[in-house]
PDB file of N, CA and C in Angstrom:
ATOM      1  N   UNK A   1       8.387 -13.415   5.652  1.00  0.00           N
ATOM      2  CA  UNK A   1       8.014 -13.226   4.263  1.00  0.00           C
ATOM      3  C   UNK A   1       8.497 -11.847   3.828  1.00  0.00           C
ATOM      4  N   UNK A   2       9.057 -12.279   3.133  1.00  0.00           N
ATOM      5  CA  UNK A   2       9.385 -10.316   2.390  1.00  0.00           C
ATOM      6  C   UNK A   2       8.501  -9.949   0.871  1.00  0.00           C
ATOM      7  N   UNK A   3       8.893  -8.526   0.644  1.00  0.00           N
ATOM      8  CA  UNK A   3       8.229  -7.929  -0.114  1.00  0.00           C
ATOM      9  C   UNK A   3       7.844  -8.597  -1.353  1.00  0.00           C
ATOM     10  N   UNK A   4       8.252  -9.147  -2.045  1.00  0.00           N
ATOM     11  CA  UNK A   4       8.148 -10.004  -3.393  1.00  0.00           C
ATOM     12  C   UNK A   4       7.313 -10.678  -3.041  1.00  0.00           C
ATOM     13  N   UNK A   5       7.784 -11.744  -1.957  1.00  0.00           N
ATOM     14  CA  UNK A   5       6.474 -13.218  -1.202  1.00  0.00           C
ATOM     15  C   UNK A   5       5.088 -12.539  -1.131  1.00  0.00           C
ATOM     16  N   UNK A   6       4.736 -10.986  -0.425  1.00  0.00           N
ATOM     17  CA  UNK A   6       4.188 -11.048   0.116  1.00  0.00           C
ATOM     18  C   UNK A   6       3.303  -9.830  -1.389  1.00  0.00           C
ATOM     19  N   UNK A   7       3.906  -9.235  -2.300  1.00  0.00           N
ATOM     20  CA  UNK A   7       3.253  -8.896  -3.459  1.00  0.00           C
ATOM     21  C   UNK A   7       2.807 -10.257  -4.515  1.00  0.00           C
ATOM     22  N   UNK A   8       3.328 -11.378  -4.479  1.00  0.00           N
ATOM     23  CA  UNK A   8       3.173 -12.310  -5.158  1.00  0.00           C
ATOM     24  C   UNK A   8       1.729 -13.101  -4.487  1.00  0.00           C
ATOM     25  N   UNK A   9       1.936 -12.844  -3.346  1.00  0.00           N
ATOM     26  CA  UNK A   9       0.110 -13.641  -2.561  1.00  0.00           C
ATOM     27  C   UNK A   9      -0.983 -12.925  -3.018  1.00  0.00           C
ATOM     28  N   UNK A  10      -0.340 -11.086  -2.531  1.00  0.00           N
ATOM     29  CA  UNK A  10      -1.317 -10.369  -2.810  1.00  0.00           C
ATOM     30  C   UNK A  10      -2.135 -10.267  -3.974  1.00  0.00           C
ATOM     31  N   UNK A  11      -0.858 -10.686  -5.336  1.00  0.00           N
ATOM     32  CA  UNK A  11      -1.683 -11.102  -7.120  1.00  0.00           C
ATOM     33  C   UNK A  11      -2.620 -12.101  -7.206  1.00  0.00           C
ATOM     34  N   UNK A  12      -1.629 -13.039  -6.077  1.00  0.00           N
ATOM     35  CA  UNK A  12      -2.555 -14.248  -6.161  1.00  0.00           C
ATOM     36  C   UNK A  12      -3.875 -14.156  -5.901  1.00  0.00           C
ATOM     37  N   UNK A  13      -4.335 -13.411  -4.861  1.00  0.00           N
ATOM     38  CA  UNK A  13      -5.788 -13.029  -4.365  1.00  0.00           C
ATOM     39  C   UNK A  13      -6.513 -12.152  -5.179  1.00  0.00           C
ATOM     40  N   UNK A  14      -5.525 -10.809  -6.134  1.00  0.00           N
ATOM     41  CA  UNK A  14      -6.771 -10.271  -7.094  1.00  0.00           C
ATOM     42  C   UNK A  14      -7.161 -11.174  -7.859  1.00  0.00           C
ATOM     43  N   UNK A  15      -6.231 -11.707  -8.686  1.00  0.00           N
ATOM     44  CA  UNK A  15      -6.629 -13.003  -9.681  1.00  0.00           C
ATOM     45  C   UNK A  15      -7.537 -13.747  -9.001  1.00  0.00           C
ATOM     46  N   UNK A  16      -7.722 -14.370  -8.394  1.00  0.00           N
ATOM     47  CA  UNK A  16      -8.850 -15.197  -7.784  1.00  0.00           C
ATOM     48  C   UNK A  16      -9.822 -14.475  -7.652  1.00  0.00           C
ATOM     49  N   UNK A  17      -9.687 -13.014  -7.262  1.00  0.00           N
ATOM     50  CA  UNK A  17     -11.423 -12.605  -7.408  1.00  0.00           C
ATOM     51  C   UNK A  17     -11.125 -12.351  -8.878  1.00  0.00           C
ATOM     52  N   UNK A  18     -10.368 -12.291 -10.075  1.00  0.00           N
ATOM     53  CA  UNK A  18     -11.105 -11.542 -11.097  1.00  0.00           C
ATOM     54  C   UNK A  18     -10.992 -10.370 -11.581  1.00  0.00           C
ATOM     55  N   UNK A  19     -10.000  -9.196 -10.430  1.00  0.00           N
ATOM     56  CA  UNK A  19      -9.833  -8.000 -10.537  1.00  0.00           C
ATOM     57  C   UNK A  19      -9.141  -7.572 -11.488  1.00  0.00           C
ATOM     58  N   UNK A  20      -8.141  -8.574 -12.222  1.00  0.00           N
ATOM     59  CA  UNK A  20      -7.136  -8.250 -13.025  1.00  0.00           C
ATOM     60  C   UNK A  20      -8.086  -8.446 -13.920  1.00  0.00           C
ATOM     61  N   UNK A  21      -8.930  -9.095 -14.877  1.00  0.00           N
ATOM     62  CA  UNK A  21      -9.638  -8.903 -16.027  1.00  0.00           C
ATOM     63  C   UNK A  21     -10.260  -7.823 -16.162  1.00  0.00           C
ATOM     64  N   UNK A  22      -9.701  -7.749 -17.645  1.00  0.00           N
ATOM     65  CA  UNK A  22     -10.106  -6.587 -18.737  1.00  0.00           C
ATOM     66  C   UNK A  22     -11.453  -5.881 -18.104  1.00  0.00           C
ATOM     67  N   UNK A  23     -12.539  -6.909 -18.293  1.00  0.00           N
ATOM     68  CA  UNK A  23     -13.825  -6.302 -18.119  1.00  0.00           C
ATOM     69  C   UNK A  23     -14.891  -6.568 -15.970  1.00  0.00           C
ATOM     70  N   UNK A  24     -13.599  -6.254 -15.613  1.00  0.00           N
ATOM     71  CA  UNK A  24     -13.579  -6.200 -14.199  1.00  0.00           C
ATOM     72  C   UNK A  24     -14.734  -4.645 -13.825  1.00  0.00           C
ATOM     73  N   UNK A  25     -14.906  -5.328 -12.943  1.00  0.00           N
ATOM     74  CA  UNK A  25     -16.181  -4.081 -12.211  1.00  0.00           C
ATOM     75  C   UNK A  25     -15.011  -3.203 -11.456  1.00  0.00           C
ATOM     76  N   UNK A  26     -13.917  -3.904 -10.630  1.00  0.00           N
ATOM     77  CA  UNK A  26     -12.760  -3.199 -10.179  1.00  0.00           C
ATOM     78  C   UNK A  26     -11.370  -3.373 -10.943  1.00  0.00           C
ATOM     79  N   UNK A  27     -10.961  -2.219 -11.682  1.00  0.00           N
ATOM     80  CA  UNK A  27     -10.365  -2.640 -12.911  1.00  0.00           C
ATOM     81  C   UNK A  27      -8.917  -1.952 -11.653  1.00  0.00           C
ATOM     82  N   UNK A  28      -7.991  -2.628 -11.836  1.00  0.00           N
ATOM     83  CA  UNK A  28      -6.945  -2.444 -10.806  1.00  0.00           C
ATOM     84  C   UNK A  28      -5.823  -1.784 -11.841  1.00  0.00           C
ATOM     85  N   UNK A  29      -6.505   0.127 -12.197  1.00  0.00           N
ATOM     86  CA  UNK A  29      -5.154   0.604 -12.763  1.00  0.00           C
ATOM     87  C   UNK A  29      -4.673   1.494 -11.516  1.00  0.00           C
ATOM     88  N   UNK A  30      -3.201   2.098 -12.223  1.00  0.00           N
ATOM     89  CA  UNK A  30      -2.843   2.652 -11.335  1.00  0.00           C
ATOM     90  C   UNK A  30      -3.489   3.904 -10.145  1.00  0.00           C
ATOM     91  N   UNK A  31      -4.346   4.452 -11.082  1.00  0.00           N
ATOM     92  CA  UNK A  31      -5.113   5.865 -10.463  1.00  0.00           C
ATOM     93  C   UNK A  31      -6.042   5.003  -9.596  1.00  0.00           C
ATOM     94  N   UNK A  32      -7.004   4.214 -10.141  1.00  0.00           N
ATOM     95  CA  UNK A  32      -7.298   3.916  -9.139  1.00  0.00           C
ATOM     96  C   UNK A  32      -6.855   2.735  -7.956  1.00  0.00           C
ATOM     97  N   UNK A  33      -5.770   2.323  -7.771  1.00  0.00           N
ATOM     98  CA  UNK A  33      -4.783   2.132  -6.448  1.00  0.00           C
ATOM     99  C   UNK A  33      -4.634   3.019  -5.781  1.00  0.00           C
ATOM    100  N   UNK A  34      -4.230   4.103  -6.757  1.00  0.00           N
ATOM    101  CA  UNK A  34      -3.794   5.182  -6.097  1.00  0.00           C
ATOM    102  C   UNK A  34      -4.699   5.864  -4.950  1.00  0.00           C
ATOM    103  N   UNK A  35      -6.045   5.847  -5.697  1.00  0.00           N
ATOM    104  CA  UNK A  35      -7.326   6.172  -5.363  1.00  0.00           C
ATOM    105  C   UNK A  35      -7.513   5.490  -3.640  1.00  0.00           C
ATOM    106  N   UNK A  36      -7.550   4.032  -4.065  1.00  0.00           N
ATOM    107  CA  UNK A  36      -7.752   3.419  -2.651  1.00  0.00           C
ATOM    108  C   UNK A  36      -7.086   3.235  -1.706  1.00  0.00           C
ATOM    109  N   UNK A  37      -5.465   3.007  -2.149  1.00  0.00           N
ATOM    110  CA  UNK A  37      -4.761   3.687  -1.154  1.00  0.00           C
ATOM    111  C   UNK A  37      -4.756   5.007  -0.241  1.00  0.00           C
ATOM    112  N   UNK A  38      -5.339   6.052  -1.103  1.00  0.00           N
ATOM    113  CA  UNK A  38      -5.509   6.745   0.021  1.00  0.00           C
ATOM    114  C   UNK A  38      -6.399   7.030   0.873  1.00  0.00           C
ATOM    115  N   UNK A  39      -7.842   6.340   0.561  1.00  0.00           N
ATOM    116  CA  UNK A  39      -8.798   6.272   0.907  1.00  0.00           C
ATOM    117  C   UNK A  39      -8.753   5.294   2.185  1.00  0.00           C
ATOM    118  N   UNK A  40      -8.067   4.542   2.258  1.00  0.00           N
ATOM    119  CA  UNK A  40      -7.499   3.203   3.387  1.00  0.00           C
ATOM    120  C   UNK A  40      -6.942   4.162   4.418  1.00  0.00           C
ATOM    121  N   UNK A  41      -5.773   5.162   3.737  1.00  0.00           N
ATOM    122  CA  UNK A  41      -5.164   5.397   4.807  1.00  0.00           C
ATOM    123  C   UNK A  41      -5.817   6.805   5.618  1.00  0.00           C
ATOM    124  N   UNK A  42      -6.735   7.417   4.871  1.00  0.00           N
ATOM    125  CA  UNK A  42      -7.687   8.081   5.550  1.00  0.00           C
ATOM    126  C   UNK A  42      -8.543   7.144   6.769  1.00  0.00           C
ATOM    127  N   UNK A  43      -8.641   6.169   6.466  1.00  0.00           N
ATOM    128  CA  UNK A  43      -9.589   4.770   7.210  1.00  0.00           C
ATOM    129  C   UNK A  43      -8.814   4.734   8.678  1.00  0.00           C
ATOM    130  N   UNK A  44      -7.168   4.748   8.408  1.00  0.00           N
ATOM    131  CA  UNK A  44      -6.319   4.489   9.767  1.00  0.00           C
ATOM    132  C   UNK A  44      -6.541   5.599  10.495  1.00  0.00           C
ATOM    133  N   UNK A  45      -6.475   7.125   9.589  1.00  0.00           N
ATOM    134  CA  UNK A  45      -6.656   8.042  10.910  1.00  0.00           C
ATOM    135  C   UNK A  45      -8.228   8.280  11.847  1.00  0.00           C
ATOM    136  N   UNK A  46      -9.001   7.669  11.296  1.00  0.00           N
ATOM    137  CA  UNK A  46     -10.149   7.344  11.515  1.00  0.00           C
ATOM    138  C   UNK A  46     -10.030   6.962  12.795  1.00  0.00           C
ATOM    139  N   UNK A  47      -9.060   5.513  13.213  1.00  0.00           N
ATOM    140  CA  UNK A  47      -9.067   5.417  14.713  1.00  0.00           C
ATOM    141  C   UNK A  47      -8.456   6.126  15.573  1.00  0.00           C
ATOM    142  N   UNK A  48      -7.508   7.311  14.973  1.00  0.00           N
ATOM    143  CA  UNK A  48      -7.199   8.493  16.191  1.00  0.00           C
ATOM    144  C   UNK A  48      -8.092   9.677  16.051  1.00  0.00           C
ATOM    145  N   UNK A  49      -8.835   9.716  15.330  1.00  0.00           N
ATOM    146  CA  UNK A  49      -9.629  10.905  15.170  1.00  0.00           C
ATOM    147  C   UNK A  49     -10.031  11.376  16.611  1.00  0.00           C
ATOM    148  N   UNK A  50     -10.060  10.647  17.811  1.00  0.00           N
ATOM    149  CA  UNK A  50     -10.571  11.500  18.893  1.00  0.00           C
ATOM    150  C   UNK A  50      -9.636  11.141  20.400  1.00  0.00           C
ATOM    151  N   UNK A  51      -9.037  10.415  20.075  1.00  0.00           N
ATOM    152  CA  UNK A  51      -7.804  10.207  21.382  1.00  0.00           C
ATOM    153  C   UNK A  51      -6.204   9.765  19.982  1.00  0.00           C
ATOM    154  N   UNK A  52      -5.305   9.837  21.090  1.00  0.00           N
ATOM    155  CA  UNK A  52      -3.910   9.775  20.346  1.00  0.00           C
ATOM    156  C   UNK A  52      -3.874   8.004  20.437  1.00  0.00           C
ATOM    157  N   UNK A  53      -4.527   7.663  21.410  1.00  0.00           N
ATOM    158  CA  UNK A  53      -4.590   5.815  21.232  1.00  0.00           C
ATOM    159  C   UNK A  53      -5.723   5.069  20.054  1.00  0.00           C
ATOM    160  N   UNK A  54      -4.819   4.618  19.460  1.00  0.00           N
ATOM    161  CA  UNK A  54      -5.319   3.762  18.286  1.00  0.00           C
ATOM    162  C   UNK A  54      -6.424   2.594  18.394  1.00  0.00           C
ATOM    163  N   UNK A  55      -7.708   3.216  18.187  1.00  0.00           N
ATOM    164  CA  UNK A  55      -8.839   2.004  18.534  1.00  0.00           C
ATOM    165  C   UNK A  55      -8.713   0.741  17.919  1.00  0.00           C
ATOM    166  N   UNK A  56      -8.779  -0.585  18.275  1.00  0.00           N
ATOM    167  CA  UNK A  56      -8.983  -1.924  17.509  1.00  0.00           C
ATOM    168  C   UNK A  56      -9.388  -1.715  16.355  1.00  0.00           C
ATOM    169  N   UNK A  57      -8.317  -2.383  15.673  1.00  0.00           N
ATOM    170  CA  UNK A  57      -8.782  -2.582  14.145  1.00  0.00           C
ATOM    171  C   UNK A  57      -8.306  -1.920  13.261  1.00  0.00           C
ATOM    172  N   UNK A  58      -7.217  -1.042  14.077  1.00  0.00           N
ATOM    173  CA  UNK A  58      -6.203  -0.169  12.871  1.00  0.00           C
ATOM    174  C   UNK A  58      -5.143  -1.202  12.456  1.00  0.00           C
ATOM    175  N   UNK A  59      -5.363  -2.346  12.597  1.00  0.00           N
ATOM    176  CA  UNK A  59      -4.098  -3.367  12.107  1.00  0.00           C
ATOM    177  C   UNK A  59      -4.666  -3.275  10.797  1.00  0.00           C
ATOM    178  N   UNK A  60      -6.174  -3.715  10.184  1.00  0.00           N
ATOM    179  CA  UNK A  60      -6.645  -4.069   9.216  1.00  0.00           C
ATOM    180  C   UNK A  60      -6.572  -2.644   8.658  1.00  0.00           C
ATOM    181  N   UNK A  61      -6.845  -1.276   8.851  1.00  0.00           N
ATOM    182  CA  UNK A  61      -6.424  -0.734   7.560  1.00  0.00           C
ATOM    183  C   UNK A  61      -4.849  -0.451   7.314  1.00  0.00           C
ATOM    184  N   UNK A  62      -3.839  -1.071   8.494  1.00  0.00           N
ATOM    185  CA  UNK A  62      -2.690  -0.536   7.485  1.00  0.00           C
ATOM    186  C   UNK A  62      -2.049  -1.527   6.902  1.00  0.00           C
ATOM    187  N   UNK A  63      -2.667  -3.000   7.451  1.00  0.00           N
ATOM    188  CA  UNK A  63      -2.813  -4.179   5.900  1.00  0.00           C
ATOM    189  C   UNK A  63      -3.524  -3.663   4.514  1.00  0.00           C
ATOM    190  N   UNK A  64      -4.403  -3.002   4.582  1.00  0.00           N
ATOM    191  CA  UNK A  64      -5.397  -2.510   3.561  1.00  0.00           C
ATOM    192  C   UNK A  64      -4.281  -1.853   3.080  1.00  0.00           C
ATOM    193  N   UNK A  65      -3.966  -0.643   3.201  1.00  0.00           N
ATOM    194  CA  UNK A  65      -2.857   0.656   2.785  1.00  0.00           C
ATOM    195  C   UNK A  65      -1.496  -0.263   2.088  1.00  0.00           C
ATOM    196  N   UNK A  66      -0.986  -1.665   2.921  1.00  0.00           N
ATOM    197  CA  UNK A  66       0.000  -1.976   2.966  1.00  0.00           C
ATOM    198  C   UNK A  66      -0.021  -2.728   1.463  1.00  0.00           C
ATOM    199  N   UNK A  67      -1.056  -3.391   1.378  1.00  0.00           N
ATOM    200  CA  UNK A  67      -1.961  -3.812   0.468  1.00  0.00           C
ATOM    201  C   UNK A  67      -1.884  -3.319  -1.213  1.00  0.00           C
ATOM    202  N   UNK A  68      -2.593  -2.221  -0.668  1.00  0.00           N
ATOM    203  CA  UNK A  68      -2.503  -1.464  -1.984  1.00  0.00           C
ATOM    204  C   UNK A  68      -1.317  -0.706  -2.530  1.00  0.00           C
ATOM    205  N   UNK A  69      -0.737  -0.519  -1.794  1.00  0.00           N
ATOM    206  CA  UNK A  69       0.630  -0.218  -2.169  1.00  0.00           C
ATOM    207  C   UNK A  69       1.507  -0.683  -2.551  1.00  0.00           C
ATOM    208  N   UNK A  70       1.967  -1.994  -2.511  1.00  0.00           N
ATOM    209  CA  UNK A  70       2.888  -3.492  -3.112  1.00  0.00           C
ATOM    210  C   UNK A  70       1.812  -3.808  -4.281  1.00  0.00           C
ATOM    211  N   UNK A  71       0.239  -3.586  -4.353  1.00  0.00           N
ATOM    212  CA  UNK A  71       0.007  -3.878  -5.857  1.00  0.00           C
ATOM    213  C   UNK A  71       0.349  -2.586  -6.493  1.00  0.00           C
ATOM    214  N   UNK A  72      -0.164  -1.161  -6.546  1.00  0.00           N
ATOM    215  CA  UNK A  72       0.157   0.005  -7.013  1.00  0.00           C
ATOM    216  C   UNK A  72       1.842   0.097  -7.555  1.00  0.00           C
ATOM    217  N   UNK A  73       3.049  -0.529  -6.627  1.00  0.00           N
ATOM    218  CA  UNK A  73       4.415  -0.582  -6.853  1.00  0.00           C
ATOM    219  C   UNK A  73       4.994  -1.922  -8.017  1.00  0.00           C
ATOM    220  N   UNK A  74       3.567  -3.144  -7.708  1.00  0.00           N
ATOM    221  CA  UNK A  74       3.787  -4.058  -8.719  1.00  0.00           C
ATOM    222  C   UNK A  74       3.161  -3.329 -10.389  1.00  0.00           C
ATOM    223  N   UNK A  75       2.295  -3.111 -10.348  1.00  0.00           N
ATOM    224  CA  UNK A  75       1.540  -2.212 -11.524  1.00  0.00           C
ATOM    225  C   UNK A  75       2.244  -1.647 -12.294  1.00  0.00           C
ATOM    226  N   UNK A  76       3.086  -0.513 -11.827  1.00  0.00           N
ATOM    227  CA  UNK A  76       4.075   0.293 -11.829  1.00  0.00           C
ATOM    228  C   UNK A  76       5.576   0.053 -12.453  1.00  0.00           C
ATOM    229  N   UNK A  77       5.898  -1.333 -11.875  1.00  0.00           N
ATOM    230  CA  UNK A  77       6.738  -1.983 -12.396  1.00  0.00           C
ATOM    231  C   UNK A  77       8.005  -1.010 -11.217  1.00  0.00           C
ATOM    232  N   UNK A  78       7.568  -1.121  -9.852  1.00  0.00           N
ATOM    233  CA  UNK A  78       8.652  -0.402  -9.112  1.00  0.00           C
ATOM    234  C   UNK A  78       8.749  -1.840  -8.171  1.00  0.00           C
ATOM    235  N   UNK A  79      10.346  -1.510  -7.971  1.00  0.00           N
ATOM    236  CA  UNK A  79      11.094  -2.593  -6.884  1.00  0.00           C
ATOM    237  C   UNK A  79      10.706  -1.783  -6.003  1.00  0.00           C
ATOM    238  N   UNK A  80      10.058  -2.405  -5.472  1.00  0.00           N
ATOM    239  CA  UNK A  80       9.520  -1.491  -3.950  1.00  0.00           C
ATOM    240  C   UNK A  80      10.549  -1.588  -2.989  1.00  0.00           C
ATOM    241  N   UNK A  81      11.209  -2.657  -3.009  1.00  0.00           N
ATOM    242  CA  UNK A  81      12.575  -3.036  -1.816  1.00  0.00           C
ATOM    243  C   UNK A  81      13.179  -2.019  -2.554  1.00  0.00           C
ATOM    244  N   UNK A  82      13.586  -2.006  -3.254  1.00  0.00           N
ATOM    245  CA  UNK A  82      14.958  -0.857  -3.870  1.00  0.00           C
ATOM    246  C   UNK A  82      14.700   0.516  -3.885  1.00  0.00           C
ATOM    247  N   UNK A  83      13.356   0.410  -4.082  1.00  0.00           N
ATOM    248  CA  UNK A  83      12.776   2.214  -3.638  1.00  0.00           C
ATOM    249  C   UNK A  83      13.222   2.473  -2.618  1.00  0.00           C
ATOM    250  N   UNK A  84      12.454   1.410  -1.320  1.00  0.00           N
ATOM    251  CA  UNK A  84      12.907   1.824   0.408  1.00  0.00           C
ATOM    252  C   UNK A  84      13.818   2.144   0.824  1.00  0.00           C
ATOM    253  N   UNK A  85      14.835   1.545  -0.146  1.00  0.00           N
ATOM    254  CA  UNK A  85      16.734   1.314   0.071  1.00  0.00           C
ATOM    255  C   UNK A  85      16.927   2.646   0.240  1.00  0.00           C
ATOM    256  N   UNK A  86      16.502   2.859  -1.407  1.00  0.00           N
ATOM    257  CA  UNK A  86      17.172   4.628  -1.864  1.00  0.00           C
ATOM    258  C   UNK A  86      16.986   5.947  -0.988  1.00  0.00           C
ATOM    259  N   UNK A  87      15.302   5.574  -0.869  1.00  0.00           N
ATOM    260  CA  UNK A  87      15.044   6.965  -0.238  1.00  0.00           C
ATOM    261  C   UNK A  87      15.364   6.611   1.214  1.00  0.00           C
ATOM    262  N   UNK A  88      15.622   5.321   1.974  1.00  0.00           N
ATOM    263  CA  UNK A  88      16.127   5.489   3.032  1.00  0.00           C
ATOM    264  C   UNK A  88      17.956   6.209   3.392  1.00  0.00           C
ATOM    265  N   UNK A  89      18.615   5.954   2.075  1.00  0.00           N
ATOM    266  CA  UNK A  89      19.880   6.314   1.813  1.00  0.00           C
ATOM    267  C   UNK A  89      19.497   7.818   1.639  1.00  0.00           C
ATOM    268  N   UNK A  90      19.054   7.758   1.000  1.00  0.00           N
ATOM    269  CA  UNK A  90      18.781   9.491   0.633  1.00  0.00           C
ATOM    270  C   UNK A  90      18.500  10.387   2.230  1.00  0.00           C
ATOM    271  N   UNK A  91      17.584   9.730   2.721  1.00  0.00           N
ATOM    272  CA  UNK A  91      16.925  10.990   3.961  1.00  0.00           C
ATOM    273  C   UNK A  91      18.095  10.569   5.080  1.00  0.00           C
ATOM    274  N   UNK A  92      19.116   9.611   4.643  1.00  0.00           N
ATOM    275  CA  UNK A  92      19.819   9.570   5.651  1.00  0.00           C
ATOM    276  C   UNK A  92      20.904  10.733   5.855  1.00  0.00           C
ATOM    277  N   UNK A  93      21.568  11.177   4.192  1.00  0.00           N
ATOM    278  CA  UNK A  93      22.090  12.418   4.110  1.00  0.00           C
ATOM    279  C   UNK A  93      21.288  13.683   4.392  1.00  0.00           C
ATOM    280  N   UNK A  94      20.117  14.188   4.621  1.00  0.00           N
ATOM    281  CA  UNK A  94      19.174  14.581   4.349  1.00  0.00           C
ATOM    282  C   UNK A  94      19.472  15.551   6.187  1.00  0.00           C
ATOM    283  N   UNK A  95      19.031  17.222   5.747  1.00  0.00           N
ATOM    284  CA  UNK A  95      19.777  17.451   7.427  1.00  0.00           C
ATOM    285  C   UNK A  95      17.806  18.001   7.422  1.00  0.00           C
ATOM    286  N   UNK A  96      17.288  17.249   8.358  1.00  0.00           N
ATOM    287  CA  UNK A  96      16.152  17.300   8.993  1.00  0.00           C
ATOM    288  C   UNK A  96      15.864  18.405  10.080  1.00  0.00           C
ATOM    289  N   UNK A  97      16.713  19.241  10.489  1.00  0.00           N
ATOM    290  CA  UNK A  97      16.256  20.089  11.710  1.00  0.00           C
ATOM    291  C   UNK A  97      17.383  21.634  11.461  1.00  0.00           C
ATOM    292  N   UNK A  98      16.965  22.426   9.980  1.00  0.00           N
ATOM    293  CA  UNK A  98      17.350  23.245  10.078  1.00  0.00           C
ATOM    294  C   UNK A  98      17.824  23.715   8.286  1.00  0.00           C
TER     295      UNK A  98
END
């Protein structure tokens, strides 16, 4: 499944709870994506907080993170594939050690 398939399920599931309406208790704008995205990915370092091995269950927050980020990039109106492209082109010119 790629990025589109897998932002197109993810709509599918706010819509079914409801999140996308106007008068939503979780109103899905950008700040707050933004918001929970980083709050998720605070969640992942959570399982290294005390050894460098990753306790069970860091799959589910970097679905969570992964999550909010393909809706935050749909919101946005960003090709998230074409973002990855660029800045992967970019840091490839990019001199990293000096």
């Amino acid at each position: 499944m790629d990025l589109k398939a897998l932002t197109c399920e993810m709509n599918r599931f706010v819509e079914a709870k409801g999140w996308y309406a106007p008068n939503s208790p979780r109103p899905q704008t950008p700040r707050n994506l933004a918001t929970s995205m980083a709050i998720e990915a605070a969640e992942v370092l959570e399982h290294f907080q005390w050894s460098e091995v990753a306790a069970s269950g860091v799959e589910d927050e970097l679905a969570d993170v992964a999550l909010y980020l393909l809706q935050l990039a749909h919101r946005l109106g960003i090709d998230l594939e074409a973002a990855i492209l660029a800045k992967l082109n970019l840091n490839s010119s990019r001199r990293w050690d000096g």
